[in-house]
Every structure is written in C-alpha cells, then in structure tokens.
Protein backbone atom coordinates (compact mmCIF):
# COMPACT_ATOMS: atom_id res chain seq x y z
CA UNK A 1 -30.82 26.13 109.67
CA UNK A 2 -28.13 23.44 110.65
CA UNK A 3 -27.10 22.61 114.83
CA UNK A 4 -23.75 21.26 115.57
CA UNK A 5 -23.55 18.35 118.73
CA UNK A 6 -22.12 20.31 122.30
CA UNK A 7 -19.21 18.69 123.46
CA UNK A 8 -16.53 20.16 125.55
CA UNK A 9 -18.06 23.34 125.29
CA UNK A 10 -18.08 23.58 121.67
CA UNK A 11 -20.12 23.13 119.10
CA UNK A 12 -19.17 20.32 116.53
CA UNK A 13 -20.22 18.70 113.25
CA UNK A 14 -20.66 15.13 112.89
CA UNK A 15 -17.79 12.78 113.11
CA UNK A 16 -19.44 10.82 110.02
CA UNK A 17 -20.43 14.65 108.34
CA UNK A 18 -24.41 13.60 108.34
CA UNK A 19 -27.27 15.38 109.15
CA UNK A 20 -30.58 14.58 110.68
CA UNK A 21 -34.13 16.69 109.40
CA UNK A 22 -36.37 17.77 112.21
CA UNK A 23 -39.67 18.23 110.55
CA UNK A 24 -43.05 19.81 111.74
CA UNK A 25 -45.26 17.68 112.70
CA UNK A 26 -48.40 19.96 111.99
CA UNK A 27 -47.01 20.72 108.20
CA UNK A 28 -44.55 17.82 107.76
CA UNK A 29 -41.94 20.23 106.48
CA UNK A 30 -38.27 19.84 107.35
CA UNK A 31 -37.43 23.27 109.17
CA UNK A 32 -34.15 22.45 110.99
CA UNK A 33 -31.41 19.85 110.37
CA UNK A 34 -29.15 18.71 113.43
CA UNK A 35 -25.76 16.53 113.12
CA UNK A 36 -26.41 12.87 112.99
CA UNK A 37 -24.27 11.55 115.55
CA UNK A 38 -22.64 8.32 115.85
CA UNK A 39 -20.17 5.90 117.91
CA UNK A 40 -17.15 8.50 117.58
CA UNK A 41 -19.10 11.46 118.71
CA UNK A 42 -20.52 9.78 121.95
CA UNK A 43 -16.91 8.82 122.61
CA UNK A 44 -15.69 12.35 122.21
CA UNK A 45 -18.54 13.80 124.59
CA UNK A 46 -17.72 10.72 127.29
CA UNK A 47 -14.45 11.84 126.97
CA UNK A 48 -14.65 15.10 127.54
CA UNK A 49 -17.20 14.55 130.59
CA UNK A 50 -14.82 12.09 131.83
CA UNK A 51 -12.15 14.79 131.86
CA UNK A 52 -14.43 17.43 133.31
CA UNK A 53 -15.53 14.80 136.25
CA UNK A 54 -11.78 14.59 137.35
CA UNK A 55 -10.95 18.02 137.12
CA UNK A 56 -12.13 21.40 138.95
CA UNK A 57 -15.82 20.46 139.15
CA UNK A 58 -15.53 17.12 141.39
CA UNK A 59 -14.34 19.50 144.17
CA UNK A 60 -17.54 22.31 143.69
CA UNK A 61 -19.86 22.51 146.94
CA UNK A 62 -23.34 22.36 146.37
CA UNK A 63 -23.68 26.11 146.98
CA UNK A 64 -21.23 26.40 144.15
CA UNK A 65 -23.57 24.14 141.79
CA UNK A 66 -26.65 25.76 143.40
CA UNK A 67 -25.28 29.27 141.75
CA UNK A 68 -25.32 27.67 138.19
CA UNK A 69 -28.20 25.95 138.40
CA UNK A 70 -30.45 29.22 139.59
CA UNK A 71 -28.75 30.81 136.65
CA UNK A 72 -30.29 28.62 134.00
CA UNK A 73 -33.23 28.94 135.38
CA UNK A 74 -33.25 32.49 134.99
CA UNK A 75 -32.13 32.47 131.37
CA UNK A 76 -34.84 29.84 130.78
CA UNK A 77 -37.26 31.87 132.06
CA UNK A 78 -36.27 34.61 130.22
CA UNK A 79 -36.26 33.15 127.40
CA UNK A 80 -39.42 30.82 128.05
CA UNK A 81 -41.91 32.18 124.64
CA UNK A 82 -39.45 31.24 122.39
CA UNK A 83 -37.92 27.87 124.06
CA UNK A 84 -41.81 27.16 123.86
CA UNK A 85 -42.37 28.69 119.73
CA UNK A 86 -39.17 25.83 119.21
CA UNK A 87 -41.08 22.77 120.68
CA UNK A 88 -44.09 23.85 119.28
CA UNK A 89 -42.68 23.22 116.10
CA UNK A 90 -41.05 20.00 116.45
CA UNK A 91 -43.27 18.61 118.74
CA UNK A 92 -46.73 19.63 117.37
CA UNK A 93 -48.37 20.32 120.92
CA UNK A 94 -50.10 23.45 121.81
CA UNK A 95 -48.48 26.64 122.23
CA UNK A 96 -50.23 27.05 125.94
CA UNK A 97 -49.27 24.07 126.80
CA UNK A 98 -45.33 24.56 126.16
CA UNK A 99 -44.93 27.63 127.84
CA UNK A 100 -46.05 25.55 130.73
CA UNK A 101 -43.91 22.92 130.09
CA UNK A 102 -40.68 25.56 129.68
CA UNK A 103 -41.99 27.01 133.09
CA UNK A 104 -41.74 23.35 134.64
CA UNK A 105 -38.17 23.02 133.44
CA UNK A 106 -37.00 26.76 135.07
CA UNK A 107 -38.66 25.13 138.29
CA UNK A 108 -36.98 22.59 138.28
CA UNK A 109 -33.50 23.84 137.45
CA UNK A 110 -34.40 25.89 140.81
CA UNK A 111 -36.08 23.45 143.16
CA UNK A 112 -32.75 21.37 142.58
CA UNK A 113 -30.34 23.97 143.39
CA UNK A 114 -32.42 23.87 146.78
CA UNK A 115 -31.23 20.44 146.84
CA UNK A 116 -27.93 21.04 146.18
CA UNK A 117 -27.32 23.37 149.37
CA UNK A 118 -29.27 20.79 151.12
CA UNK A 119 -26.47 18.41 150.02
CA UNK A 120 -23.53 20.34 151.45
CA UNK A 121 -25.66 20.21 154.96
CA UNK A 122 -25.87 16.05 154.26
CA UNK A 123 -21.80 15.79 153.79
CA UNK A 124 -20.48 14.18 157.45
CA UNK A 125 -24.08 13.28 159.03
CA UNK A 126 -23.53 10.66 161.85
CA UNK A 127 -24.71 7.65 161.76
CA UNK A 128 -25.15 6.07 165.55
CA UNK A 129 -23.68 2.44 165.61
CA UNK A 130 -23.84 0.59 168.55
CA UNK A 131 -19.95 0.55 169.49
CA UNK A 132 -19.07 3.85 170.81
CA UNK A 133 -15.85 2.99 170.12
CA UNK A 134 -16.68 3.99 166.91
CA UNK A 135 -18.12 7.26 164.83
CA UNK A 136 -19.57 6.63 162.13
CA UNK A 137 -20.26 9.81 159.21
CA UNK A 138 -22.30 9.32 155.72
CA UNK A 139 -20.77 10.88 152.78
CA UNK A 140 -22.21 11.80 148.91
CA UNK A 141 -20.31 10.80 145.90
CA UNK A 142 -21.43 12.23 142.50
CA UNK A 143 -21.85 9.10 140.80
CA UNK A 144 -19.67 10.03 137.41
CA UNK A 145 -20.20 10.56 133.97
CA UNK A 146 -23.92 10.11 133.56
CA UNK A 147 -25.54 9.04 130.34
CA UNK A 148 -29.02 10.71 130.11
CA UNK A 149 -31.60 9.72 127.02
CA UNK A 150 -34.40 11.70 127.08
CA UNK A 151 -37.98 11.24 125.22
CA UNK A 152 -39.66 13.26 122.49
CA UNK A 153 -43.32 14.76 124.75
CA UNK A 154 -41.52 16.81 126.86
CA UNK A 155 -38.33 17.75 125.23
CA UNK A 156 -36.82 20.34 127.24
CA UNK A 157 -38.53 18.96 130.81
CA UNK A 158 -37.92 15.60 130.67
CA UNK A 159 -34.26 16.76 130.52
CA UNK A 160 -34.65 18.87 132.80
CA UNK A 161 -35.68 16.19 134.94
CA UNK A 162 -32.31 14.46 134.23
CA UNK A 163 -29.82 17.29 133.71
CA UNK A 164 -30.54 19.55 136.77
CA UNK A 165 -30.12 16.55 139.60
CA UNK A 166 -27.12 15.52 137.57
CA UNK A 167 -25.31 19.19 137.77
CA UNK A 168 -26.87 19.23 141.47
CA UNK A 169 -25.27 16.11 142.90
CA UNK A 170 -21.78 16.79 140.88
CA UNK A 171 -21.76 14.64 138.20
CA UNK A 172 -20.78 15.19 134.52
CA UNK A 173 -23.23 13.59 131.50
CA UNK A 174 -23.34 13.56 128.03
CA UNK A 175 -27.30 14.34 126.92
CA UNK A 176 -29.02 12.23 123.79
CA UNK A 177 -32.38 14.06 122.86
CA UNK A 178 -34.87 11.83 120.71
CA UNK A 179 -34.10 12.44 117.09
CA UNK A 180 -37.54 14.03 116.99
CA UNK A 181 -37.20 16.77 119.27
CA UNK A 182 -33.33 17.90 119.51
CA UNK A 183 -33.22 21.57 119.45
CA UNK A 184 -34.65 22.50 123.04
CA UNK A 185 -31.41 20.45 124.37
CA UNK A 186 -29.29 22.37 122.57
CA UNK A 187 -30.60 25.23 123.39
CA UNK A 188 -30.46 24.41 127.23
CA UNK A 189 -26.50 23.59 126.51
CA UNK A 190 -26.24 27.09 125.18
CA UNK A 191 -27.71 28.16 128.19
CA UNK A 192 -25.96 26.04 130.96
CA UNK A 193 -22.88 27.24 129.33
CA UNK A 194 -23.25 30.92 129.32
CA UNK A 195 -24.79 29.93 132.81
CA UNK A 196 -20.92 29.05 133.93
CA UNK A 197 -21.04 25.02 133.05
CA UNK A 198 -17.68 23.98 132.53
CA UNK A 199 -16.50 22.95 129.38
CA UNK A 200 -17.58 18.87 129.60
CA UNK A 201 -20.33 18.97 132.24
CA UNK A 202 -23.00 18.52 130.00
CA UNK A 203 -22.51 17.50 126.64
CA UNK A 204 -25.45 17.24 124.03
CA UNK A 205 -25.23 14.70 120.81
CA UNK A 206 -28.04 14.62 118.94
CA UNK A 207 -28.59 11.08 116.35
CA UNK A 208 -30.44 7.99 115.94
CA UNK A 209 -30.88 6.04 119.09
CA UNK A 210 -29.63 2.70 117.36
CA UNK A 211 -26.08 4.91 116.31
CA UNK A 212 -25.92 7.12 119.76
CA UNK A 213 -28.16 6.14 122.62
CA UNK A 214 -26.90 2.51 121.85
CA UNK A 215 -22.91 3.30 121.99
CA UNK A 216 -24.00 5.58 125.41
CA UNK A 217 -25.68 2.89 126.92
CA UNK A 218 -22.97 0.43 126.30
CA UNK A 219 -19.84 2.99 127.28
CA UNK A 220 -17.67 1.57 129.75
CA UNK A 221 -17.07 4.86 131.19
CA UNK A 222 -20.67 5.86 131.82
CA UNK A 223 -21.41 5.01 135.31
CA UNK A 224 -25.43 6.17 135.48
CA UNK A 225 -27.56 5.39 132.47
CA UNK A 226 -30.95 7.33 133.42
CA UNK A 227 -34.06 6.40 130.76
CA UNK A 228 -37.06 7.55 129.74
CA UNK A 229 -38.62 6.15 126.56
CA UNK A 230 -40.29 2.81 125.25
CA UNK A 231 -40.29 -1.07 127.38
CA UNK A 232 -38.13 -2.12 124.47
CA UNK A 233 -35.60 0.29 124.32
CA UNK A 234 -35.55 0.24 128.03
CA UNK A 235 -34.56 -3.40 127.92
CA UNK A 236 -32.18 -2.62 126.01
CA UNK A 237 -30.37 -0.02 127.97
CA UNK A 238 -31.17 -2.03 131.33
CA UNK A 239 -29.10 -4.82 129.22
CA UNK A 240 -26.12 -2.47 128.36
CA UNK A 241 -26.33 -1.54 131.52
CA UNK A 242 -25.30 -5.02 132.92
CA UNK A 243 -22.29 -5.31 131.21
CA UNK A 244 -20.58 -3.29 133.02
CA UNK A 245 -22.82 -3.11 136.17
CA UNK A 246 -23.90 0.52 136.02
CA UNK A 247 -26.50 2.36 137.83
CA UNK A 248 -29.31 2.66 135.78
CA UNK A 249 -33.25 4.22 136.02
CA UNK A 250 -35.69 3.84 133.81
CA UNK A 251 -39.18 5.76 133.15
CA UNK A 252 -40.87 3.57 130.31
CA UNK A 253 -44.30 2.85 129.84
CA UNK A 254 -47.84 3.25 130.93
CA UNK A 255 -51.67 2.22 130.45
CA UNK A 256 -52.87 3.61 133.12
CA UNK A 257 -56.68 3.25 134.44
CA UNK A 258 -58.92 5.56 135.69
CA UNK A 259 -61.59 4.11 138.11
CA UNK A 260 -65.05 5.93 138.01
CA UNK A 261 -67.59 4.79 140.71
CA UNK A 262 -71.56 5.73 140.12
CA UNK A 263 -71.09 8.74 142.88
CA UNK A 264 -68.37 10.37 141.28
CA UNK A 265 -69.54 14.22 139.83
CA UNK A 266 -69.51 12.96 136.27
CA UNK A 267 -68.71 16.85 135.23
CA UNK A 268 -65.15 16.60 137.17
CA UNK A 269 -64.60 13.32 135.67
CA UNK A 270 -65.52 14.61 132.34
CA UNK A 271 -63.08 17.44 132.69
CA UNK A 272 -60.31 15.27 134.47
CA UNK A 273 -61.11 12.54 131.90
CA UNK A 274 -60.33 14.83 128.81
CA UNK A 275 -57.01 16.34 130.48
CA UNK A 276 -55.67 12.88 131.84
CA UNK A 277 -56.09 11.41 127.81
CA UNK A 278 -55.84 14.21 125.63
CA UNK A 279 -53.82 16.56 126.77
CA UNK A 280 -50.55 16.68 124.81
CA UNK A 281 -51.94 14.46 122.16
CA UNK A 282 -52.36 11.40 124.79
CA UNK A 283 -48.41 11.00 124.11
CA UNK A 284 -48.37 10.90 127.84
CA UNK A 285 -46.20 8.13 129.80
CA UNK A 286 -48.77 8.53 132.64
CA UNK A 287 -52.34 8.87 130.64
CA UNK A 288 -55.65 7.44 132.00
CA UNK A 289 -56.17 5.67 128.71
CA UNK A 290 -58.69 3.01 130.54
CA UNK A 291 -61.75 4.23 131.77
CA UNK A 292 -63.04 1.72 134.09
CA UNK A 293 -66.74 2.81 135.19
CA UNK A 294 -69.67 1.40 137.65
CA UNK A 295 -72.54 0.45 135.47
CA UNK A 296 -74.76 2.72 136.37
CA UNK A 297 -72.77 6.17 135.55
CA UNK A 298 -71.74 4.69 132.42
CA UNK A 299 -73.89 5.46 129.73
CA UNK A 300 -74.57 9.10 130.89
CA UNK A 301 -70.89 9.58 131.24
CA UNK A 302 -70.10 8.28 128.27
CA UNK A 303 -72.52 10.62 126.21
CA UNK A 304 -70.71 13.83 127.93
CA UNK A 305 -66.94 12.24 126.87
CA UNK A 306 -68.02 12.19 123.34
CA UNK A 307 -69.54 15.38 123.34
CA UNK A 308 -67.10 17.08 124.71
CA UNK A 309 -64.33 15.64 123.33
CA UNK A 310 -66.12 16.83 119.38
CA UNK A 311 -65.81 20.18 120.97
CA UNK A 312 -62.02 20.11 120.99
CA UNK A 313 -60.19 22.30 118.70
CA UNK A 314 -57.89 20.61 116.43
CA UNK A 315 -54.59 22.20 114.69
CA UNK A 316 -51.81 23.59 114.76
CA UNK A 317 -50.11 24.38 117.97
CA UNK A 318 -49.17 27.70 117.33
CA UNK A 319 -52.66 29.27 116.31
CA UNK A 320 -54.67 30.72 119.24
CA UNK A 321 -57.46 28.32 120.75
CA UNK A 322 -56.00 24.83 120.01
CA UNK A 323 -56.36 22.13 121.99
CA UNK A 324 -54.80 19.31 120.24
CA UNK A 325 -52.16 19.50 118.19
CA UNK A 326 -50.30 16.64 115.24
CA UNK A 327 -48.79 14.06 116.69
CA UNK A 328 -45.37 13.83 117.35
CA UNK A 329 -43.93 12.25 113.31
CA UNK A 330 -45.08 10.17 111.11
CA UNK A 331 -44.40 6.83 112.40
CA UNK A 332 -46.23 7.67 115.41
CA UNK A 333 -49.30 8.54 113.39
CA UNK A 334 -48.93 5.31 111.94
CA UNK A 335 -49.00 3.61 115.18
CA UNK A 336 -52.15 5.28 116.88
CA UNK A 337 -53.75 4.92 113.64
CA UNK A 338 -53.02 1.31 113.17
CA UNK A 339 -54.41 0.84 117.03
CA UNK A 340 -57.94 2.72 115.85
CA UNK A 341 -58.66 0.23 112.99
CA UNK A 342 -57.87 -2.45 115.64
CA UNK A 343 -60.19 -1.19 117.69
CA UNK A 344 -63.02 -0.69 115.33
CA UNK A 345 -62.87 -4.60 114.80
CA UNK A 346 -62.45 -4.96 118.81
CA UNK A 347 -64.70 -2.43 120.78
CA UNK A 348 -67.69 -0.23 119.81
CA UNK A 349 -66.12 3.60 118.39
CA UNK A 350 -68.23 6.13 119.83
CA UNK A 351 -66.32 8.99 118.60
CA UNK A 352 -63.23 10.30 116.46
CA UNK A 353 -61.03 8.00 114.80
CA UNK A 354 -59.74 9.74 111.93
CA UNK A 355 -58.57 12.81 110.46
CA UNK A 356 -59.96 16.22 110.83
CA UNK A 357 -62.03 16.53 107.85
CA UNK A 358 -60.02 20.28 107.58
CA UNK A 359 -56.40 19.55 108.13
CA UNK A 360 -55.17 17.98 104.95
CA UNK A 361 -51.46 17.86 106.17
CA UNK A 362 -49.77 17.16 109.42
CA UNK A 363 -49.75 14.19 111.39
CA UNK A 364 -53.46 14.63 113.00
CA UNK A 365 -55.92 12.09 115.01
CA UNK A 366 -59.02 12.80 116.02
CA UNK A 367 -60.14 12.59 120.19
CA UNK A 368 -61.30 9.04 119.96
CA UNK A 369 -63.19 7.19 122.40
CA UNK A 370 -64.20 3.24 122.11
CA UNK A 371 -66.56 1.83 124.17
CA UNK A 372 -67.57 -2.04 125.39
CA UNK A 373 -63.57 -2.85 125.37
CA UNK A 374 -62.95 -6.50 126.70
CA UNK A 375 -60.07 -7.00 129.00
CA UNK A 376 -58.34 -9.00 125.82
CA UNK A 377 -58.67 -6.23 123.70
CA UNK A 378 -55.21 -4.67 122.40
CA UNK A 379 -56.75 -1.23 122.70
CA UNK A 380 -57.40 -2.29 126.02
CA UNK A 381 -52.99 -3.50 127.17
CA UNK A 382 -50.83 -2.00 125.05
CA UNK A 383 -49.56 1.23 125.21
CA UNK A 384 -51.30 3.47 121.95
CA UNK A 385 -49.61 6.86 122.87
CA UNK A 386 -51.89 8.91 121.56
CA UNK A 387 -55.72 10.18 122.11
CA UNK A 388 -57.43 7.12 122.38
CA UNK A 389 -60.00 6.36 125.40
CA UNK A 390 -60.54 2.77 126.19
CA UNK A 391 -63.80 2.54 128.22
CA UNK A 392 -65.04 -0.72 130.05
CA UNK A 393 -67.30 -1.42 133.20
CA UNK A 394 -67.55 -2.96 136.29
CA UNK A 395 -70.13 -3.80 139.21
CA UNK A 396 -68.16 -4.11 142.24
CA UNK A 397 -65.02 -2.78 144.30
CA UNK A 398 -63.24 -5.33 143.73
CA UNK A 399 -63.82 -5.85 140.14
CA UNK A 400 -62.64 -2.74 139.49
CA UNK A 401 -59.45 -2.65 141.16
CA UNK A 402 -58.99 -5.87 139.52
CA UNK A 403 -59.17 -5.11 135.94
CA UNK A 404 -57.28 -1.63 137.36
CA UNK A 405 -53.98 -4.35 138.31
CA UNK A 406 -54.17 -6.71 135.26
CA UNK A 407 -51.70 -5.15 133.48
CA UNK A 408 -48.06 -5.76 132.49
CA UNK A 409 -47.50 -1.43 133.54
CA UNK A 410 -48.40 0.23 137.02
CA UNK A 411 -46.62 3.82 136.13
CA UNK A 412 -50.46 5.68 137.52
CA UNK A 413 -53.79 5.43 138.36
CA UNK A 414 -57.09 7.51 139.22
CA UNK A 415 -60.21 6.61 141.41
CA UNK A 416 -62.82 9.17 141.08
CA UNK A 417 -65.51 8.89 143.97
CA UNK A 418 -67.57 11.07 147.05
CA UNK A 419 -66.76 8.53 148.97
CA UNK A 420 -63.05 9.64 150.48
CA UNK A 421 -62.65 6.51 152.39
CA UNK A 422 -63.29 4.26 149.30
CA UNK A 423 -61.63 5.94 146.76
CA UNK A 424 -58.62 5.91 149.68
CA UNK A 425 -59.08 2.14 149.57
CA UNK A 426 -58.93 1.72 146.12
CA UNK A 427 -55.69 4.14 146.02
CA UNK A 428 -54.13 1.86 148.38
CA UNK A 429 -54.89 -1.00 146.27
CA UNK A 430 -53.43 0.26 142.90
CA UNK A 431 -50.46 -1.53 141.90
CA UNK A 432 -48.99 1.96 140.44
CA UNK A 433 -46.02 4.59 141.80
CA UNK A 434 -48.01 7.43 141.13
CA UNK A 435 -52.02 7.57 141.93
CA UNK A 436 -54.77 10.08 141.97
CA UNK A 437 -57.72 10.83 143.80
CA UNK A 438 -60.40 12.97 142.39
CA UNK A 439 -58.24 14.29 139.74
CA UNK A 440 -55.60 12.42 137.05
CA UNK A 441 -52.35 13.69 135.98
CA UNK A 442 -51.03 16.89 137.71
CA UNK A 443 -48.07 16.37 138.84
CA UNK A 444 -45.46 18.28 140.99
CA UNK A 445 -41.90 17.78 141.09
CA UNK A 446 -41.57 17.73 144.89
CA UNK A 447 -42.83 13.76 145.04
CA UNK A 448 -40.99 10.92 143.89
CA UNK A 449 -42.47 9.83 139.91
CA UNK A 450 -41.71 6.52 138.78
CA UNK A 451 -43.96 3.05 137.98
CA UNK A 452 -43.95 -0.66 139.00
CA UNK A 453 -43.45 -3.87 136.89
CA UNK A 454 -43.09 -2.86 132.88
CA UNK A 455 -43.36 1.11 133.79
CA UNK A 456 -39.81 1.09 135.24
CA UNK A 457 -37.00 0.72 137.86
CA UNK A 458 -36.25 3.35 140.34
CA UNK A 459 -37.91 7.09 140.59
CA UNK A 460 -37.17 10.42 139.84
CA UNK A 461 -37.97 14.06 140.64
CA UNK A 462 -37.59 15.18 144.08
CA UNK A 463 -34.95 14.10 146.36
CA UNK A 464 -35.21 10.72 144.95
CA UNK A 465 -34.67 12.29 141.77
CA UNK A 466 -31.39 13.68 143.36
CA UNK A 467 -30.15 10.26 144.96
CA UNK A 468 -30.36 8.62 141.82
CA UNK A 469 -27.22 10.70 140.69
CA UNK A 470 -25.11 10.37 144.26
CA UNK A 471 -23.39 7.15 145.60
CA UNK A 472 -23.74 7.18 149.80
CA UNK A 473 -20.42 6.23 151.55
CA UNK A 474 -19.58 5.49 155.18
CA UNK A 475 -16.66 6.57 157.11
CA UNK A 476 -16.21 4.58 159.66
CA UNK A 477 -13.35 5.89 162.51
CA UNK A 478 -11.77 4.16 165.24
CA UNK A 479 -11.86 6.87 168.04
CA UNK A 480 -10.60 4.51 171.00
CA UNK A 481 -6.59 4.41 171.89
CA UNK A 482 -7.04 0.54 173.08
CA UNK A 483 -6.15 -1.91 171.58
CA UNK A 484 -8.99 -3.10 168.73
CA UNK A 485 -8.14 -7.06 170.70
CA UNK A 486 -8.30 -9.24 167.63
CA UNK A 487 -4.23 -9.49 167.34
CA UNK A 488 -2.70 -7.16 169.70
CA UNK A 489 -3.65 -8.23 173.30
C-alpha cells in the first residue's frame, strides 16, 4: 500500500516521485510505503496554509473551532482499534498500550475544544492601568502558519499534542511525522478533513527530516516551529528558528532519576520502577532511567527489579499478553545495543542485555538493568532510549538530590518515600518541569509538560499548551475628550 502527502485538502505524490518504506519493527518487513517529501512539497503545504490562514478561517470563533475539534475526536474514537492495529505495526509497542495512547489523543482533541470556547470568553478582558483616562482590553492572535514536527513513540498523540491547540487557537500548520511512524498522521488528516478542516489548515508531508523538517524549520513563512525529538535536531530547529525570529518550543530530551529512600514500599517502587523504564520500550522522553537508592533498600530492591523484570513478556505487539514490544527501527536497536556493551565494560549487568533467545527477527532488547553505575558512566548521562535501568546509591538527602541535578536534562523526576514532607522536599529540589511523588510517569494533559536546561524551551499541554499557538495584544483606548497635554495645551 502507497500514502500520498495532505496538502490543501488533497492528497499528493511526491514533488521528486520517491517513496519512503515504513517497515515493522517486530518482523522488519516493509508493509506500507509513504511519499518521500522534499523542499517543493513543504513549500506547497506552507503555501496552501498560508492561504488558508488569510482566508475564511482567521475570522472562526472558538465555538466555531470547538465544533471541529469535538468532531475528530469522535471519529478518533470511533475508530480507536484500528488507529491503534496501525501504530502497532510501525511502532512495535503493545497493542494495550496504543489503544491507550489513541484514547489520549481523542482527549485531547476534546479537552482543547474546551479551551477554545474558553478563548472566545478571553477576547476583550480588561486590563486595569493606572490612568483612568485610559481602558485597556487584551486580545488573542492565532500566531500563523505553524510548523509542527512530531516524534516516532507516540505517533498519533504527540501530534495530537501539537495539532489540536493549533486548530484551537486559529492557526494553520503544515504536520511532518518522523519517517518512522507516518501513517497515524495521515490518518488524523483524513479525519480532520471529513471533520470540516478547511482545505490548508492542516497539511501533512511525510519525508526525511534532513529533506522536510529542515526546509519547515527554515520557511520564512512559518511563524511557530513547535518540536519534539532529539537535543541535536532541536538545536537545529531552535537555529532555523533564529533566522527569521520565530516562535519556537521544543520537547527534547530526558534522563530522568528516580530517588528511592530506605522507607519507600519497595513493592510500589518495583511496580512504578518497571512502568517509569519499560513501558513503551523505555523510548520514553520522560523515563526514570536512573535509579538512585539509599544503601540500605538497595540490594533487596534490586533482587525484586531483576526478577520481575525476567517475568516480562517479550514480542510482538499485537499478540495477547505482551509487555514489551521491538524497538522502534533498526538504527535505534543499534543505539540501545551499542549503550549495553558500554555498560557491561562500565557498571555491573544484573539482568537482560540481549536478545530474546526466541525472537529471531525484529528489532528486540531485553529489560536490562546495570547496577554499581558511577556518576561518569555514559549509561549513567546520556540519553539510551530504550529499556535500560541505570542503578546507583546514595547515603544522604542531599547526596541524592545531588546526583538527581547533575545532569545536562531536567525534563522529570521521582522521589519515592513514607515520609510526605521529605519526599516534598526533595520534589522541590529537583531541577525538572515535571516531578513525581510516590509514583513516575502518569501524566495528564491538564498540567503544563515541558523540561529545564537540555530537555527544552517552553511547555505544552494544557492552557500553556494553548498559549504557545496565540500572540496576546493590547488595545489601549483613549476614553477622555481633554486634551492628551503633550502638544495641544
């Protein structure tokens, strides 16, 4: 089967005529080819979302965009088992866990036409100024033509997280999808448009970053660039971004700890320990990947990790009772691969590490958990992406928030402990946008999500998430009939 790029409400082929295989990752098979996009296609779909922004749809009321909005996230919910069979497939993860993810995305299509009515009620707030003289009223501009890049984990939600603020505030965008994981973006342009999307509101080109994300991020008429992917591409786009001065946001990066003190129920941090690294592969922006635990819990809770984590089914996502599925492609199997052997030479393994001695094909890791990691290790800073636990220790309080902050990311962070008040403390001590107390990584798309230092600029979801998309403006009115008594006396 063969996808076209969405622009102006059509589908098209590939200004160059290429095509792009989408393969799956748990029996590296091509199963789908999409066009391969390049420069003149992301021109076209500015174009046309330039045209769309100064047209009809820059004069729509929130309650307008609300209506379209609620309506995709009825069709996505309607159509949520096979949106979630599609990502299976390119993604590799877990059947369970997709139909949660496709879920997410209706929500959020939903919470944000919320948002938009709320907006309509914003237009024309006053503003008190201390001249009464003067009134003084805020206004929301969309921001224009949006440029949204989107990663490969959470296909369809992380562009969901992009996409429905967009439409809610009143701005036009053209979509790139990872080349990994295009076909749930599609699909949600199919949708959006039966939805009642005008032709140009949201376009969807699908292509190598280096041939389309590139050209988008450097686009003189893209006014947002909003980013979720690596630290180095998002220097890249932040870069771009300059030329011209454009908004941008960025989601990149995380190593985040988790913080384990000696009066912590080990069996919650055992469970809350396996879901914040392993779930979806560890190919989690957000994952605890650094266990930091008090000495005295440590070798007990260390035992559990590994013998849980051998419990864990391994395969492919679509067959009932798997846990883990393939990683995302090859090249990321190469890179959490190439991390293990580093490790072996760096930390003690305690478990996993390799391949599933029964899954021949497919891009598969085993749960792996190292223990006695120094603070130098590379296991220990670098992003691995994958489902690798990095386990160290600590004696005191302040130990532990320290090797928590010495780190170039601060996206999240966990503190598991009885003691409320403490694990409060340490909390407030994290040098992270998102933290988590007796629990790591559920996450609700009410709050604001973003990271300090290397994890990003700016935060999305909620309405944060919104703002990023709307440019305030002040009208400022001279109500008095006297003179103002700079020139005319």
């Amino acid at each position: 089967m063969q996808s076209k790029h969405f622009i102006d409400g059509q589908w098209r082929e590939s200004a160059g005529g290429g095509l792009l295989d989408v393969i799956n990752p748990a029996t590296e098979q091509v199963f789908h080819q999409v066009a391969a996009g390049n420069a003149a296609d992301v021109d076209a779909a500015v174009a046309a979302a330039k045209a769309a922004m100064q047209g009809p749809w820059r004069r729509t009321t929130g309650k307008d965009r609300a209506k379209i909005l609620r309506a995709i996230a009825e069709a996505i919910t309607s159509e949520q088992q096979a949106l979630a069979e599609i990502e299976v497939r390119d993604n590799g993860k877990p059947l369970p866990e997709a139909l949660g993810d496709i879920g997410d995305a209706a929500y959020c299509f939903n919470l944000y036409a919320t948002y938009a009515e709320e907006l309509d009620a914003r237009q024309g707030s006053r503003i008190e100024v201390p001249d009464a003289r003067f009134d003084c009223r805020l206004k929301y501009m969309p921001v224009g033509v949006a440029g949204l890049i989107v990663p490969w984990n959470y296909p369809l939600l992380m562009a969901a997280w992009k996409v429905a603020p967009a439409i809610a505030a009143g701005c036009t965008m053209v979509l790139k999808p990872s080349e990994f994981t295009p076909l749930t973006a599609l699909e949600l342009a199919r949708i959006a448009h039966a939805a009642g999307l005008p032709n140009g509101v949201l376009n969807v080109v699908t292509g190598y970053g280096r041939d389309t994300g590139a050209r988008l991020a450097l686009h003189q008429d893209v006014r947002k660039l909003a980013f979720t992917g690596s630290v180095a591409t998002g220097i890249s786009v932040a870069t771009a971004a300059a030329q011209d001065i454009k908004s941008v946001s960025l989601e990149l990066g995380g190593k985040s700890p988790i913080v384990v003190f000696d009066d912590a129920d080990v069996e919650q941090v055992v469970e809350w320990t396996m879901f914040g690294i392993f779930w979806n592969q560890g190919q989690v922006c957000s994952a605890t990947s650094r266990m930091i635990v008090e000495q005295g819990i440590a070798p007990k809770l260390i035992d559990r990790l590994s013998a849980e984590a051998k419990k864990i089914t391994i395969g492919d996502g679509m067959k009932d009772g798997t846990l883990l599925g393939p990683l995302v492609s090859a090249q990321q199997h190469k890179k959490v691969t190439g991390y293990i052997e580093t490790g072996r030479g760096e930390a003690t393994l305690v478990t996993g590490g390799g391949r599933p001695a029964h899954l021949n094909t497919g891009y598969f890791v085993e749960p792996t958990i190292f223990a006695d990691v120094k603070p130098s290790a590379r296991i220990w800073n670098e992003e691995i992406f994958g489902p690798v636990l990095a386990v160290t220790t600590f004696k005191s309080e302040d130990e532990a928030v320290a090797l928590a902050n010495t780190s170039e990311f601060g996206l999240a962070a966990a503190v598991m402990s009885a003691d409320l008040a403490r694990a409060e403390r340490v909390a407030d001590a994290f040098e992270a946008g998102v933290c988590w107390i007796n629990c790591s990584q559920p996450n609700f798309l009410e709050p604001p999500w973003g990271g300090m230092k290397k994890s990003g600029v700016g935060r999305e979801l909620g309405t944060w998430g919104l703002n990023n998309f709307l440019e305030p403006k002040q009208v400022l009115t001279y109500k008095s009939t006297e003179p103002w008594g700079w020139y005319l006396k």
